[in-house]
Protein backbone atom coordinates (compact mmCIF):
# COMPACT_ATOMS: atom_id res chain seq x y z
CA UNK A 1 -8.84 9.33 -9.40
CA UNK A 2 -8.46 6.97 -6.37
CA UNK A 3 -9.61 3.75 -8.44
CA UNK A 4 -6.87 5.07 -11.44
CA UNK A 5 -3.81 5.53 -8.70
CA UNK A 6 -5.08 1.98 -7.25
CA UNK A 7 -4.57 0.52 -10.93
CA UNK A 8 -1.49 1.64 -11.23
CA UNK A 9 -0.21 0.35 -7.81
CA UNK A 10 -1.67 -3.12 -8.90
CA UNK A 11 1.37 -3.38 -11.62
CA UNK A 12 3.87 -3.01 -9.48
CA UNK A 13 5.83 -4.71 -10.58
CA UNK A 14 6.38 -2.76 -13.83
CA UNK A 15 6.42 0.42 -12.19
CA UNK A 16 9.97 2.50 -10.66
CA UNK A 17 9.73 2.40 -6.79
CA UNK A 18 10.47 6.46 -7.06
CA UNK A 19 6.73 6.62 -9.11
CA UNK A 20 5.22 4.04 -6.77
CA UNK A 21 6.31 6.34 -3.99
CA UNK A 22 3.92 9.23 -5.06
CA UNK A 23 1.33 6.99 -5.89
CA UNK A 24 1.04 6.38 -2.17
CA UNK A 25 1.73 9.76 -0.65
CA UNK A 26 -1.84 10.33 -2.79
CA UNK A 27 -3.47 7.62 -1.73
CA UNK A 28 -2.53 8.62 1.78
CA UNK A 29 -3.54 12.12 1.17
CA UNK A 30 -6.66 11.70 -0.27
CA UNK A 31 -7.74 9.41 3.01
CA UNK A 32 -10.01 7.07 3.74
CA UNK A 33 -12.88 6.36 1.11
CA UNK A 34 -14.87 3.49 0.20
CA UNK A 35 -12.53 3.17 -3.00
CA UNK A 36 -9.21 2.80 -1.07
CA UNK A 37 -10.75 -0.10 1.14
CA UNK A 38 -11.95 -2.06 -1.88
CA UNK A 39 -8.51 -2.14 -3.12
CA UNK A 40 -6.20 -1.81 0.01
CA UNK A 41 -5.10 -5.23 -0.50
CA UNK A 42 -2.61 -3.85 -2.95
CA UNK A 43 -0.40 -2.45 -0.92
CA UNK A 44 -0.38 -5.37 1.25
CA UNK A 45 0.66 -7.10 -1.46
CA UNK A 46 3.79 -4.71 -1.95
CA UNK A 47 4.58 -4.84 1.43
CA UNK A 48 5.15 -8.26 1.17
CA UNK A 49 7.35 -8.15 -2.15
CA UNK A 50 10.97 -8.65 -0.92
CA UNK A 51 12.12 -6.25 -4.22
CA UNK A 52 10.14 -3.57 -3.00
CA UNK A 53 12.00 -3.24 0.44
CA UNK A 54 12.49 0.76 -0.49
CA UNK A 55 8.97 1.30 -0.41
CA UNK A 56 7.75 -0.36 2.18
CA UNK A 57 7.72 2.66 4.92
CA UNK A 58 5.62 4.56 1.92
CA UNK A 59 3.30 1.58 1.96
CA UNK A 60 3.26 1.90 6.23
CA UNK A 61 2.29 4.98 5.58
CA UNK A 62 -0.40 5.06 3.09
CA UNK A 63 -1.92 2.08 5.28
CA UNK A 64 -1.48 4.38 8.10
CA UNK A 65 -3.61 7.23 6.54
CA UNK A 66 -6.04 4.96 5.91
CA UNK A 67 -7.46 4.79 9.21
CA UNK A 68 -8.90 1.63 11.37
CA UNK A 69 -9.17 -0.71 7.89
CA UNK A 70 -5.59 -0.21 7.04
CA UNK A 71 -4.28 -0.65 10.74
CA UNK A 72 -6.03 -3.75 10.78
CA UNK A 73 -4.14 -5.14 7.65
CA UNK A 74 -0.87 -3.81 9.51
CA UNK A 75 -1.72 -6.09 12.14
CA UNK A 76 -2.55 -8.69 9.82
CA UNK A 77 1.07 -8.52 8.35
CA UNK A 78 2.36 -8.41 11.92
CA UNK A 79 0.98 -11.73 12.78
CA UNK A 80 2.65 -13.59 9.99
CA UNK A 81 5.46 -14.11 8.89
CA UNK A 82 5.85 -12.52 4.98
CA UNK A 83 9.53 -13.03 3.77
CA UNK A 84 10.62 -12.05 6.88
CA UNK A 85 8.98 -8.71 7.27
């Protein structure tokens, strides 16, 4: 289920930020699991996409519930500079 949700997060872009939304809160509510770290770097990638702006507390969030791994690509995000986030 967790590798299915993470496909559908990886086309964004074709996706309304309303279903991308939900696709989070379960990623966030199923936790940490070896699946979500393999493909966490999708929602880094959506937290640096400019367009997804209304989204991007859902993606804190998710990254959140992911425990140590996703703090650490917070941090990662806080040491740069993406599009001004």
């Amino acid at each position: 289920m967790v590798e299915e949700v993470f496909t559908v997060l990886a086309d964004f872009e074709a996706q309304e930020p309303i279903f991308l939304a939900a696709a989070l809160e379960v990623v966030g509510v199923i936790g940490p699991n070896e699946r979500s770290f393999m493909r966490m770097s999708v929602i880094k990638q959506m937290m640096c996409e400019r367009s997804l702006y209304s989204i991007h507390i859902n993606c804190l969030c998710a990254l959140l519930q992911l425990g140590i791994d996703g703090l650490r690509i917070l941090v990662d995000l806080a040491t740069k500079d993406y599009n001004g986030l």
